[in-house]
Protein backbone atom coordinates (compact mmCIF):
# COMPACT_ATOMS: atom_id res chain seq x y z
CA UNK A 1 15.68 -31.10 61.30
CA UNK A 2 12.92 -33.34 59.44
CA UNK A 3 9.96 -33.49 61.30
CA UNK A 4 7.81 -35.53 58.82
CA UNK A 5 8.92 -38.64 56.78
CA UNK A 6 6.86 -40.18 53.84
CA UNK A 7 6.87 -43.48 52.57
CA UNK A 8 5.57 -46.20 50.84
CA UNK A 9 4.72 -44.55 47.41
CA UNK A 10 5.64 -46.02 44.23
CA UNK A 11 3.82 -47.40 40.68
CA UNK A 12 0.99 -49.86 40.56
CA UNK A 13 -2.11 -50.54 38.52
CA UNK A 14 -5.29 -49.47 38.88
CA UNK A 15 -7.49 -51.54 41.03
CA UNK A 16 -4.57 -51.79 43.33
CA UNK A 17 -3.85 -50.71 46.46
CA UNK A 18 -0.68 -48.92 48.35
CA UNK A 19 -0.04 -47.86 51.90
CA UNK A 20 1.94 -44.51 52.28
CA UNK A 21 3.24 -43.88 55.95
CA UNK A 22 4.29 -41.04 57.91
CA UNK A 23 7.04 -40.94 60.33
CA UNK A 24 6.31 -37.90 62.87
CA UNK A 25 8.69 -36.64 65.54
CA UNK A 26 6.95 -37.05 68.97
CA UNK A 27 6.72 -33.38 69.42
CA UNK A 28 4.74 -33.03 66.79
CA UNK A 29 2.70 -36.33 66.31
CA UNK A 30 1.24 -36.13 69.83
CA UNK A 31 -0.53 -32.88 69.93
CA UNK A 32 -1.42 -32.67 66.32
CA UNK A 33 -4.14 -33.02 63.48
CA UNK A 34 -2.27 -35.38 60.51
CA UNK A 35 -3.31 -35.72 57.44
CA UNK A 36 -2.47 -36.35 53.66
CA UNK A 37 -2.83 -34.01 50.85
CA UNK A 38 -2.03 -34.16 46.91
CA UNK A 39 -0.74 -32.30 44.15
CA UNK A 40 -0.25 -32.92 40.30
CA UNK A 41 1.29 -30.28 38.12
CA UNK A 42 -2.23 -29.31 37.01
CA UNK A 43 -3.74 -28.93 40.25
CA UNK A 44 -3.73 -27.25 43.44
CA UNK A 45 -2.71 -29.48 46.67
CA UNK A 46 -6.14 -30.86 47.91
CA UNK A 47 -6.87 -32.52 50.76
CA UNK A 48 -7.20 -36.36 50.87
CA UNK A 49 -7.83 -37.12 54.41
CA UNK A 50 -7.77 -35.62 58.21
CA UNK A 51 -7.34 -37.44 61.17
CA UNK A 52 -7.46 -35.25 64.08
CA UNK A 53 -6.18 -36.49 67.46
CA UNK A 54 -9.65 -37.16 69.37
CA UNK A 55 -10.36 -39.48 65.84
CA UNK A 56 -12.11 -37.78 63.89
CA UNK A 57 -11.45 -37.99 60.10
CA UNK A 58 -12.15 -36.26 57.53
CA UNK A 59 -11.85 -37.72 53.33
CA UNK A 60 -12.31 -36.19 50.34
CA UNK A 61 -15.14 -37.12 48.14
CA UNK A 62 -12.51 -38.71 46.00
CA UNK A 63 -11.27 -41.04 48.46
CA UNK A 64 -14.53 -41.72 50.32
CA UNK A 65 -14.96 -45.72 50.65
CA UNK A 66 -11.69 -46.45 49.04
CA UNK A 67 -9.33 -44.54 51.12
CA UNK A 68 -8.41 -45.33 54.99
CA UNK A 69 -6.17 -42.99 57.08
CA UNK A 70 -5.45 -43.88 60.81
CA UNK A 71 -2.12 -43.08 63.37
CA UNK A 72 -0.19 -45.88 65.43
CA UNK A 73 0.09 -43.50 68.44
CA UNK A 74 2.56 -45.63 70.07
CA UNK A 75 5.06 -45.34 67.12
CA UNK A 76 3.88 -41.65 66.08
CA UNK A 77 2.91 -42.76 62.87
CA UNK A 78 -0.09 -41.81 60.43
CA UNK A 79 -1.28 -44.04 57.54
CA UNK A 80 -3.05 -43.86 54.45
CA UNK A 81 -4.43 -47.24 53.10
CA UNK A 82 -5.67 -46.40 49.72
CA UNK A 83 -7.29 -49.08 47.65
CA UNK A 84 -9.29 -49.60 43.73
CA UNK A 85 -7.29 -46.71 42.92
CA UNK A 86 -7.41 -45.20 39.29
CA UNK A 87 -4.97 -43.60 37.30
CA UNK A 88 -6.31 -39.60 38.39
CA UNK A 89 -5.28 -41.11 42.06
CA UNK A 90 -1.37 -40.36 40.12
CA UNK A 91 0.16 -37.37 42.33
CA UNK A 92 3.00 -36.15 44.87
CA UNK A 93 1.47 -37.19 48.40
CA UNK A 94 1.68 -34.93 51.06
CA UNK A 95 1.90 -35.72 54.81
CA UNK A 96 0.93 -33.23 56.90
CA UNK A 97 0.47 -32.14 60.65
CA UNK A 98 -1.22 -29.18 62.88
CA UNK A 99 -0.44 -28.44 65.75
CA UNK A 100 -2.93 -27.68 68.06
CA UNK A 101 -0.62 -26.22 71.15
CA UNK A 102 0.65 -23.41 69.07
CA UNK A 103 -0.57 -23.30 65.65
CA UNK A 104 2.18 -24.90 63.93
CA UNK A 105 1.95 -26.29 60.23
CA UNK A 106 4.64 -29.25 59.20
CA UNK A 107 4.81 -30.62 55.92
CA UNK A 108 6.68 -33.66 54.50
CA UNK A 109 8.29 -33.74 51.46
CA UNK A 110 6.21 -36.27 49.64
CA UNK A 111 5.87 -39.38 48.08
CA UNK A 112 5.09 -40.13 44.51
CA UNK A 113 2.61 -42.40 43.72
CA UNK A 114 1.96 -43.41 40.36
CA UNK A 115 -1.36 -45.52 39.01
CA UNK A 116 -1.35 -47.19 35.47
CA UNK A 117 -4.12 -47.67 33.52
């Protein structure tokens, strides 16, 4: 049963922006933190952004002022609007959800996004 969808990944140039989405199943989406995290072969998976459902968020140092996530509630979606980004922004993007009810962690199964230099 998938739980968490990714999209909207893909190659661009740097300077340029993307928009990943995340497809949640309402069970999930509704009474959960989202966010996105990232991973390269040479790294750990890192956090990129929280969004936690009172509206809080949360960004990395990395994607402070050029990254934007936010959640269409109505169509239990979460976003991440990422702009100027630069070829280290290059990595499998995570969605990813906590549940607050019971503790439970969902992951995607990412989207690749790719920036040229």
């Amino acid at each position: 049963q998938v739980q968490l969808v990714e999209s909207g990944g893909g190659l661009v140039q740097a300077g340029g922006s993307l928009k990943l989405s995340c497809a949640a199943s309402g069970s999930i989406f509704k009474f959960s933190d989202m966010g996105w995290y990232r991973q390269t072969p040479e790294k750990q998976r890192e956090l990129v952004a929280q969004l936690t459902v009172d509206g809080r968020t949360n960004y990395a140092d990395s994607g402070k002022g050029r990254f934007t996530i936010s959640r269409d509630n109505a169509n239990n979606t979460v976003y991440l609007r990422m702009n100027s980004l630069k070829p280290e922004d290059t990595a499998v993007y995570y969605c990813y959800a906590y549940r607050l009810s019971d503790g439970a962690n969902y992951w995607g199964r990412g989207t690749q996004v790719t920036v040229s230099s």
